[in-house]
C-alpha atoms as a PDB file:
ATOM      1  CA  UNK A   1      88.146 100.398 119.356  1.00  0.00           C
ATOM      2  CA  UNK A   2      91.186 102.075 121.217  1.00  0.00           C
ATOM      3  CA  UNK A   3      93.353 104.794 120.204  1.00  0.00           C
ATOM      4  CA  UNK A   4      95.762 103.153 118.048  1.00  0.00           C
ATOM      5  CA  UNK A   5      94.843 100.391 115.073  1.00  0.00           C
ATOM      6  CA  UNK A   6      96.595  97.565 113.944  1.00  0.00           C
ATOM      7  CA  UNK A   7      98.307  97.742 109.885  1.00  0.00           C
ATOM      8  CA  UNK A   8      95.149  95.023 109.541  1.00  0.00           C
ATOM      9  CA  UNK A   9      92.393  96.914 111.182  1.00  0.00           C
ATOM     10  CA  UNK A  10      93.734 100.318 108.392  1.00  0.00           C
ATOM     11  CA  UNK A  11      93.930  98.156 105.758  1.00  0.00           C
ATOM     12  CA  UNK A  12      90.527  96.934 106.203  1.00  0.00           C
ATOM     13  CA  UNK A  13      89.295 100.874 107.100  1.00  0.00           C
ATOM     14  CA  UNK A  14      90.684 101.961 103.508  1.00  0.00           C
ATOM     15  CA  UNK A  15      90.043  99.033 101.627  1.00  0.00           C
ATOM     16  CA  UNK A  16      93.502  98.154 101.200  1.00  0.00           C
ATOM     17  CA  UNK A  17      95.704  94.473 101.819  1.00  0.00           C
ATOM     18  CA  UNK A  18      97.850  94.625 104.456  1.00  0.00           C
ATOM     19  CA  UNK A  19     101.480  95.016 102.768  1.00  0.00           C
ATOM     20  CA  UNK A  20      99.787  98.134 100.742  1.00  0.00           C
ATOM     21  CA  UNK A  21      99.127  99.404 103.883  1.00  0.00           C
ATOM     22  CA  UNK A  22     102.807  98.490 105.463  1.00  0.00           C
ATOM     23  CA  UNK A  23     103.783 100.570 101.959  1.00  0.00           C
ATOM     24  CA  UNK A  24     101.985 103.539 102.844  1.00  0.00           C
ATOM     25  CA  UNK A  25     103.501 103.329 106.312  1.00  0.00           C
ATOM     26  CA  UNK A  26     107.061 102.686 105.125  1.00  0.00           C
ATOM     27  CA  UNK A  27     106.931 105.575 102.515  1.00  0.00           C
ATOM     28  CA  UNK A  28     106.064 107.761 105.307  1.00  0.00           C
ATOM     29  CA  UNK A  29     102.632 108.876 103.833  1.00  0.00           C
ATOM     30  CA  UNK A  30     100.560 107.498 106.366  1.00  0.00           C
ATOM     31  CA  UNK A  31     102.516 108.143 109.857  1.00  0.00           C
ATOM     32  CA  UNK A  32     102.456 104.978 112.173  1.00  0.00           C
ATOM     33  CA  UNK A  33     104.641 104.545 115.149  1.00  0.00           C
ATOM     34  CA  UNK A  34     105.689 100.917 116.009  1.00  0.00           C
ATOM     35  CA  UNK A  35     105.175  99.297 119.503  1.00  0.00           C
ATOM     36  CA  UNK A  36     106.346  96.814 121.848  1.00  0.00           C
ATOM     37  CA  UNK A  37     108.720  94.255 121.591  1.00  0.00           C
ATOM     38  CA  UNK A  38     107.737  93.230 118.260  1.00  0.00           C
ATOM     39  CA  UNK A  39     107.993  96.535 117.171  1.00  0.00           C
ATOM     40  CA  UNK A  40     104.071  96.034 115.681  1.00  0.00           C
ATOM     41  CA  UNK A  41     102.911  99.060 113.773  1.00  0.00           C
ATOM     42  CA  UNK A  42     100.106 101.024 115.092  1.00  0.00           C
ATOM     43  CA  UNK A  43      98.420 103.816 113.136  1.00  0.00           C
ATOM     44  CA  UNK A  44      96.404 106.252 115.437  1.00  0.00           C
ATOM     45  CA  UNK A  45      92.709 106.649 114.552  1.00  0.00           C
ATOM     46  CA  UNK A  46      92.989 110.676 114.464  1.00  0.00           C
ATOM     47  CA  UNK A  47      95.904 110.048 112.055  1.00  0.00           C
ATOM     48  CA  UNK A  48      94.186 108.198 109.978  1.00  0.00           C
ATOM     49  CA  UNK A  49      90.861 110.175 109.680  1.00  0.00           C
ATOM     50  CA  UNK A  50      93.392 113.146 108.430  1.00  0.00           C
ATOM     51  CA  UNK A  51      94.840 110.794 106.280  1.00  0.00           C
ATOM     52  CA  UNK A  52      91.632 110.266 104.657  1.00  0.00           C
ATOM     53  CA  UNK A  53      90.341 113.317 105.061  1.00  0.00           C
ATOM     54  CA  UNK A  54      93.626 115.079 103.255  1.00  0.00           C
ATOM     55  CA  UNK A  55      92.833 112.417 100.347  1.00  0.00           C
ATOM     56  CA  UNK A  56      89.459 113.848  99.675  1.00  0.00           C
ATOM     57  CA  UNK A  57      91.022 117.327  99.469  1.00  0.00           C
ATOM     58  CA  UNK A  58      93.209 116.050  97.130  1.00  0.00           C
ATOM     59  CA  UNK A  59      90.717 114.749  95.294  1.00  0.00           C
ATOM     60  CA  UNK A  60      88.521 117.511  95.745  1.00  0.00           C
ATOM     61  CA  UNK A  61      90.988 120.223  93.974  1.00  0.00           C
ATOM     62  CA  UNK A  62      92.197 117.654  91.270  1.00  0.00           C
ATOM     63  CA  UNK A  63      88.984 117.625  90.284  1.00  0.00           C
ATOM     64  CA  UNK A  64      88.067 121.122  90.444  1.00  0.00           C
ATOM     65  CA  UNK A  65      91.697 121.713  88.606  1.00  0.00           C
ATOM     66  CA  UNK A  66      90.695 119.617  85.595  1.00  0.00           C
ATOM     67  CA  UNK A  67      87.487 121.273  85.210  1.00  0.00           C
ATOM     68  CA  UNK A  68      88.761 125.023  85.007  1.00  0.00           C
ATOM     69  CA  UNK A  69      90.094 126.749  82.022  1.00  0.00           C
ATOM     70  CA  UNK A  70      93.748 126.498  83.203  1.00  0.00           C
ATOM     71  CA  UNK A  71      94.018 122.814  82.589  1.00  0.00           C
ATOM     72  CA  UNK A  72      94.919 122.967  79.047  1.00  0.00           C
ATOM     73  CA  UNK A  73      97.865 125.282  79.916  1.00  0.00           C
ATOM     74  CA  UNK A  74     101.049 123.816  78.074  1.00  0.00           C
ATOM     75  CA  UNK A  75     103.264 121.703  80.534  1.00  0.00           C
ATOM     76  CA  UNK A  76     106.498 123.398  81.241  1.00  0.00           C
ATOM     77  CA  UNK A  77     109.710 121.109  80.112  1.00  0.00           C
ATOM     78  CA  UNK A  78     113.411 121.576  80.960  1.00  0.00           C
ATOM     79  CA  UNK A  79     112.359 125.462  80.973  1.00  0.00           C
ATOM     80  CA  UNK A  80     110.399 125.153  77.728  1.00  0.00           C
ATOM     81  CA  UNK A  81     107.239 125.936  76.792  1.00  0.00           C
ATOM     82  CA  UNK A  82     105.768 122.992  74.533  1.00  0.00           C
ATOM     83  CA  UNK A  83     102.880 123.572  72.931  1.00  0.00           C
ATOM     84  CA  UNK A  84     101.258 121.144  70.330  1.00  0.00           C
ATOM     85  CA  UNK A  85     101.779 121.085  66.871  1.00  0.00           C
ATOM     86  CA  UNK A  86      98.410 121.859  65.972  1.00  0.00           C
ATOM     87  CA  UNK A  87      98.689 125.815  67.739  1.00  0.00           C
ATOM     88  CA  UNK A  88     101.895 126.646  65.606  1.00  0.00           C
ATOM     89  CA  UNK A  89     101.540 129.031  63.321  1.00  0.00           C
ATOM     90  CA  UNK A  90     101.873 127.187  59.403  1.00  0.00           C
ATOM     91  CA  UNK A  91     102.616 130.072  57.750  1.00  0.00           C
ATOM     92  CA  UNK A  92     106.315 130.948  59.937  1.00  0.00           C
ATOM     93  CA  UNK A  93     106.603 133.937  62.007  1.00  0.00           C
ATOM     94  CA  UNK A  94     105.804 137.430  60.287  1.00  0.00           C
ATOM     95  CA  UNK A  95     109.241 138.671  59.335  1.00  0.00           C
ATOM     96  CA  UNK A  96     107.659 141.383  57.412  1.00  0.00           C
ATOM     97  CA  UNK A  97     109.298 140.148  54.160  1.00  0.00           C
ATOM     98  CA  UNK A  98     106.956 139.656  51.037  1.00  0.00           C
END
């Protein structure tokens, strides 16, 4: 194979249909640059080994993200801290009252 594949040929590569792969093109994830008249898209094979490559570092740290202890920090909202119900304290804050 040359130095530029067809949308088929990457869609075959990663196991993907064809207008998945046009997707991944259009949304600018996987670069392309079109050619000819017909203005055919052509990915280039060193693009596309990063691509993949960059998706199995992605993977790599999701995973090791979801096995450390800082996964079950609360998710920050509109500047809030939201913690489950289940870590608030049932007995109200200490106001020191009696």
């Amino acid at each position: 194979m040359g130095r530029f594949l067809t949308l088929a040929d990457t869609a075959q590569i990663l196991n993907l249909s064809i207008p998945a792969a046009l997707d991944l093109v259009r949304s600018g994830e996987l670069p392309a640059i079109r050619i000819g008249a017909t203005g055919a898209w052509r990915v280039e094979r060193v693009v596309l080994e990063s691509y993949i490559e960059a998706k199995y570092e992605e993977a790599r740290r999701l995973s090791l993200w979801e096995q450390s202890d800082f996964a079950n920090i609360p998710e920050l909202s509109a500047g809030r801290i939201l913690r489950p119900d289940a870590t608030a304290d049932p007995n109200g804050p200490d106001d020191g009252q009696a």
